[in-house]
N, C-alpha and C. Protein backbone atom coordinates (compact mmCIF):
# COMPACT_ATOMS: atom_id res chain seq x y z
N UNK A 1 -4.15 -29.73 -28.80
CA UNK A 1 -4.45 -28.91 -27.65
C UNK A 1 -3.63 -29.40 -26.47
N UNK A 2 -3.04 -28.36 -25.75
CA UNK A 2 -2.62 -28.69 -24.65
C UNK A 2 -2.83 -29.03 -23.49
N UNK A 3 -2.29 -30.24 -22.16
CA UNK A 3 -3.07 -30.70 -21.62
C UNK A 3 -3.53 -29.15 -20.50
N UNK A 4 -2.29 -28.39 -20.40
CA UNK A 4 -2.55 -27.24 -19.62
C UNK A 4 -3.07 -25.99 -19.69
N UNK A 5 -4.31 -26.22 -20.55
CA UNK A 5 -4.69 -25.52 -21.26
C UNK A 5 -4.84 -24.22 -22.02
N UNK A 6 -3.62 -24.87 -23.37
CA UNK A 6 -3.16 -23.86 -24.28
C UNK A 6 -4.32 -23.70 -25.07
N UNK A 7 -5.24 -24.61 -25.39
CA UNK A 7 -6.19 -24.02 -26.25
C UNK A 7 -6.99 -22.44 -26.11
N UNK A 8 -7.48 -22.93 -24.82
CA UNK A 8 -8.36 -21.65 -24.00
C UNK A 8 -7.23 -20.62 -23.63
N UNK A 9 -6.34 -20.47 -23.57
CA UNK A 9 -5.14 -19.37 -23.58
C UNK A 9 -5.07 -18.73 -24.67
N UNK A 10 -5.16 -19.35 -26.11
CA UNK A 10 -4.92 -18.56 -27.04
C UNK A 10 -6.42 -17.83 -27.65
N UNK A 11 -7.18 -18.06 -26.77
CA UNK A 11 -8.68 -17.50 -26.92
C UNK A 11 -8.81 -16.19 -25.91
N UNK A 12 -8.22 -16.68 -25.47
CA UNK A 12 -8.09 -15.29 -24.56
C UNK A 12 -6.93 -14.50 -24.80
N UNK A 13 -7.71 -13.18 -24.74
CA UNK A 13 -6.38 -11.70 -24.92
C UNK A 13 -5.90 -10.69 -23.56
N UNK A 14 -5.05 -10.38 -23.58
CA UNK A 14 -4.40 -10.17 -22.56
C UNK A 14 -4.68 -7.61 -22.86
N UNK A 15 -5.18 -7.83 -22.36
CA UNK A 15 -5.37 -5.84 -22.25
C UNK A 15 -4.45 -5.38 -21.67
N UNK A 16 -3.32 -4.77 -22.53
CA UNK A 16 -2.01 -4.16 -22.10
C UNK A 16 -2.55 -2.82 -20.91
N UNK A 17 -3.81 -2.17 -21.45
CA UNK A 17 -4.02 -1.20 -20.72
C UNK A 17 -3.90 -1.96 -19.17
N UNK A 18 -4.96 -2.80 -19.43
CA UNK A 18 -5.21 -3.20 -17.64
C UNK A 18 -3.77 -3.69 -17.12
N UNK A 19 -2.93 -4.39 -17.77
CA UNK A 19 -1.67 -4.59 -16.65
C UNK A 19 -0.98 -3.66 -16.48
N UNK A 20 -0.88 -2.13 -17.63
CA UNK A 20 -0.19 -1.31 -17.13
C UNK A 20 -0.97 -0.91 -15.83
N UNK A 21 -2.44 -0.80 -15.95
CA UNK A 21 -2.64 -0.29 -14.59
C UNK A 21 -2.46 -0.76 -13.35
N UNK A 22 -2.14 -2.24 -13.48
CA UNK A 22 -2.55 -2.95 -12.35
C UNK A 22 -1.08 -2.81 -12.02
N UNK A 23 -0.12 -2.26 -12.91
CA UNK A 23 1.83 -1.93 -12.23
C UNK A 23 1.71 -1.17 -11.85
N UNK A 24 0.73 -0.19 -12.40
CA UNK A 24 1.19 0.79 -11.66
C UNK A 24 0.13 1.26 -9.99
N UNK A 25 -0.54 0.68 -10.06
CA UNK A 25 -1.18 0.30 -8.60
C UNK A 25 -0.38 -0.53 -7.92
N UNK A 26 0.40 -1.29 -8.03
CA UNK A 26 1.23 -2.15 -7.35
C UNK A 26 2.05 -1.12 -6.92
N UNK A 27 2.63 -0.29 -7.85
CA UNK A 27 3.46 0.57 -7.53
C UNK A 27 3.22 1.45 -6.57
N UNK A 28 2.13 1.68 -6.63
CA UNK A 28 1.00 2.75 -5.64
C UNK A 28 1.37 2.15 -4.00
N UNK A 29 0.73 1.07 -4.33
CA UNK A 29 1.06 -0.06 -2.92
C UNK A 29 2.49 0.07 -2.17
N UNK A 30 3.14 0.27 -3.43
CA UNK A 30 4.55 -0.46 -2.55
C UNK A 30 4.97 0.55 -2.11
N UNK A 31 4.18 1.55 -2.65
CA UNK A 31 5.33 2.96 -2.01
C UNK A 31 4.45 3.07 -0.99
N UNK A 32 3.50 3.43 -0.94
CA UNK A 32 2.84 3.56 0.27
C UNK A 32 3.35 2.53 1.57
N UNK A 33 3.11 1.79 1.34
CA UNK A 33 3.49 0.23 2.12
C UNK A 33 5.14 1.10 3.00
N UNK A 34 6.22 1.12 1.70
CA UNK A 34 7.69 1.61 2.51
C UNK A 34 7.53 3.17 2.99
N UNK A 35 6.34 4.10 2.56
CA UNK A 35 6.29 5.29 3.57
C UNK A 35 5.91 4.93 4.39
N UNK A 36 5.03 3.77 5.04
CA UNK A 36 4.47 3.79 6.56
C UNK A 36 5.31 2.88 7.06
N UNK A 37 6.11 2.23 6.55
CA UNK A 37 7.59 1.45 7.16
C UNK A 37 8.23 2.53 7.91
N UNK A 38 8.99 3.26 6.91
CA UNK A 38 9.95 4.46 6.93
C UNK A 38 9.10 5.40 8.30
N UNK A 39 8.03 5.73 8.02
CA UNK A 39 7.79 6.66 8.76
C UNK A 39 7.74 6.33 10.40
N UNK A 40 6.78 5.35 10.36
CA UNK A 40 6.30 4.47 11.75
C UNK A 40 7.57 3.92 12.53
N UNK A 41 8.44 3.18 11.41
CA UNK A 41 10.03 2.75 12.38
C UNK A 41 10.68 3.83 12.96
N UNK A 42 10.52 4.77 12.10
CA UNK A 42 11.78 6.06 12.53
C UNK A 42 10.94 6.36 14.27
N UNK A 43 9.76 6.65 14.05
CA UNK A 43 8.92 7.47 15.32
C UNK A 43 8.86 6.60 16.38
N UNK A 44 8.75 4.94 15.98
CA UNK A 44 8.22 4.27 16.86
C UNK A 44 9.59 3.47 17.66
N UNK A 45 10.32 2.71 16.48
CA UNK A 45 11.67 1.67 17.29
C UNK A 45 12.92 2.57 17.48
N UNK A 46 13.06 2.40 18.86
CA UNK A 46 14.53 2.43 19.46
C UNK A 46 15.37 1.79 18.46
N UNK A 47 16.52 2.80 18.50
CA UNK A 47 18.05 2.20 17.68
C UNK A 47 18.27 1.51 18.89
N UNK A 48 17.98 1.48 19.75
CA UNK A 48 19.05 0.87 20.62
C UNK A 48 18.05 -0.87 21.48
N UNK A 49 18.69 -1.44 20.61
CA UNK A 49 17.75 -2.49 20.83
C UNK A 49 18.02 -3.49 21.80
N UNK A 50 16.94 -3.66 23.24
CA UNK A 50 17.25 -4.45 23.94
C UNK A 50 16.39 -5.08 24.12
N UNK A 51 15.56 -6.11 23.55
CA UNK A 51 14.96 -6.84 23.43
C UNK A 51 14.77 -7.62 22.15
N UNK A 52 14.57 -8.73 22.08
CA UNK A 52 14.26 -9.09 20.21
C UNK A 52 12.88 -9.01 19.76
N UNK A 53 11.81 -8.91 20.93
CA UNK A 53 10.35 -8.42 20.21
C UNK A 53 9.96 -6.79 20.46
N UNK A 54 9.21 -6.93 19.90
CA UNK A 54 8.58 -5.19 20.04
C UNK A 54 7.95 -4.81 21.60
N UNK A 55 8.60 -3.88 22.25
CA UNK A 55 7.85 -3.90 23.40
C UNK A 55 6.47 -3.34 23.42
N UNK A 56 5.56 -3.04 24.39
CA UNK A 56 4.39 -2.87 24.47
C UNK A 56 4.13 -1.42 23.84
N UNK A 57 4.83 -0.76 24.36
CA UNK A 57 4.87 0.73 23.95
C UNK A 57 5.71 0.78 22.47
N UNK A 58 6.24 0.30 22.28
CA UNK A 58 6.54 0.49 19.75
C UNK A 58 5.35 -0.27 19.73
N UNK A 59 4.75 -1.59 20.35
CA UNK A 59 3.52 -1.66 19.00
C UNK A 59 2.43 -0.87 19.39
N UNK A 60 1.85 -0.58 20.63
CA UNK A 60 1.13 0.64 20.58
C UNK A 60 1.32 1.75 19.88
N UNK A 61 2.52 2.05 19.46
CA UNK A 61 3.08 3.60 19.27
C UNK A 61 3.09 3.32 17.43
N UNK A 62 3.45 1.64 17.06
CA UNK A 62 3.02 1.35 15.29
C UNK A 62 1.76 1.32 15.13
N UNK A 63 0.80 1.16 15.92
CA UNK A 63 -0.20 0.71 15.65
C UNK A 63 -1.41 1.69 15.84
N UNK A 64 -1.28 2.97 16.48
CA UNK A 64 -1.25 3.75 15.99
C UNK A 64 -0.80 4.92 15.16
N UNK A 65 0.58 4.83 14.91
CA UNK A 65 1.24 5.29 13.81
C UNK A 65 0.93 5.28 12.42
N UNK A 66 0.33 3.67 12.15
CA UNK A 66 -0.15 3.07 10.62
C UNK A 66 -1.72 3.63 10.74
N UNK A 67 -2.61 4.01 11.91
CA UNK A 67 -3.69 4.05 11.92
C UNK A 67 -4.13 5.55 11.71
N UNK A 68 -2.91 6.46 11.95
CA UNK A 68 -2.83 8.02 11.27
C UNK A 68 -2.75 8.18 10.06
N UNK A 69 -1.61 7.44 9.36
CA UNK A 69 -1.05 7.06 8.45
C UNK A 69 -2.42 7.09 7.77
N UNK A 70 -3.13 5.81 7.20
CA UNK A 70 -4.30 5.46 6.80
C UNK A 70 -5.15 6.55 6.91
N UNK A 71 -5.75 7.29 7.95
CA UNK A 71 -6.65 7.99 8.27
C UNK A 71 -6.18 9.49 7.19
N UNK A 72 -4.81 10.03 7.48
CA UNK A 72 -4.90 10.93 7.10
C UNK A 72 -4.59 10.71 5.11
N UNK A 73 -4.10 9.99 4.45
CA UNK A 73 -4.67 9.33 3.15
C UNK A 73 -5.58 9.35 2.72
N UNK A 74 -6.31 8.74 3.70
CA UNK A 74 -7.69 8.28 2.91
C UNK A 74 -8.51 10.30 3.15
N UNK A 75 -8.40 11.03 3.98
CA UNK A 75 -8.78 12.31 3.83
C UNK A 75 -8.36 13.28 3.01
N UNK A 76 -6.74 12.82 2.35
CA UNK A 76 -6.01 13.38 1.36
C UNK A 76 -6.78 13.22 0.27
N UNK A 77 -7.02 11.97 0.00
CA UNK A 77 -7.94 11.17 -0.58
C UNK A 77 -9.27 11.80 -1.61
N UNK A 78 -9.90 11.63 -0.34
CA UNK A 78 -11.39 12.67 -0.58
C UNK A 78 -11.27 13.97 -1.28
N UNK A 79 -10.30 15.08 -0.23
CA UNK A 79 -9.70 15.95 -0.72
C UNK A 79 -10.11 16.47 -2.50
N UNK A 80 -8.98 15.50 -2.53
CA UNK A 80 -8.51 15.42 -3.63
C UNK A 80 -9.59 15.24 -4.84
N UNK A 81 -10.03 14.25 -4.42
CA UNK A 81 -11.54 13.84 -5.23
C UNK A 81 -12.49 15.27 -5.21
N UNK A 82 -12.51 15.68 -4.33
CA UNK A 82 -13.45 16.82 -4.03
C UNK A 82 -13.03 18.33 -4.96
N UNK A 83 -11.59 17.82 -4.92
CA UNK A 83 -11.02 19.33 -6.14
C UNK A 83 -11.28 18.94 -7.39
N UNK A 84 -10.93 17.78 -7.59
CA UNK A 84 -11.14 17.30 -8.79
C UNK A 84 -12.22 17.37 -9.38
N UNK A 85 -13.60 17.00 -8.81
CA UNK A 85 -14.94 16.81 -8.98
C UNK A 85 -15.58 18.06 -9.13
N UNK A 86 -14.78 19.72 -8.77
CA UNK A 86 -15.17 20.57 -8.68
C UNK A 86 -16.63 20.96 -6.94
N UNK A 87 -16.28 20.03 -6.32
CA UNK A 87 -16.47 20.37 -4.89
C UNK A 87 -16.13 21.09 -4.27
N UNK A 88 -16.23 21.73 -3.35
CA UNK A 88 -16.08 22.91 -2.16
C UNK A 88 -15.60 21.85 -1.35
């Protein structure tokens, strides 16, 4: 037996289903994650950059940007659940 424990490793099985899901939720993540990048930078930062931090007005303007973002998702969300479920 190994000191790092290979024994208890080979006792345990690995469920292909669950890591496909858990890629493809990652995947879920990451895209989401670079649409509220993409979206929030375009609306919020100046190309024309004169400062090296975010001024008061881009992180107000990200910070509610990501907080639409979120809001209107998570109502897509429901939505969605609600067609699915055969809801009105």
């Amino acid at each position: 037996m190994s000191m790092f424990g290979g024994g208890f490793q080979a006792q345990q099985s690995v469920n292909p289903q669950n890591i496909a899901m858990a890629e493809q939720e990652l995947d879920m993540v990451t895209d989401l994650f670079n649409r509220i990048v993409d979206s929030c930078y375009s609306k919020c930062i100046s190309t024309e950059y004169q400062q090296n931090d975010l001024s008061q007005g881009e992180s107000v303007c990200i910070d509610r940007c990501v907080a639409k973002f979120f809001d209107v998702n998570a109502k897509v969300g429901e939505k969605m659940q609600q067609m699915g479920g055969g809801q009105p």
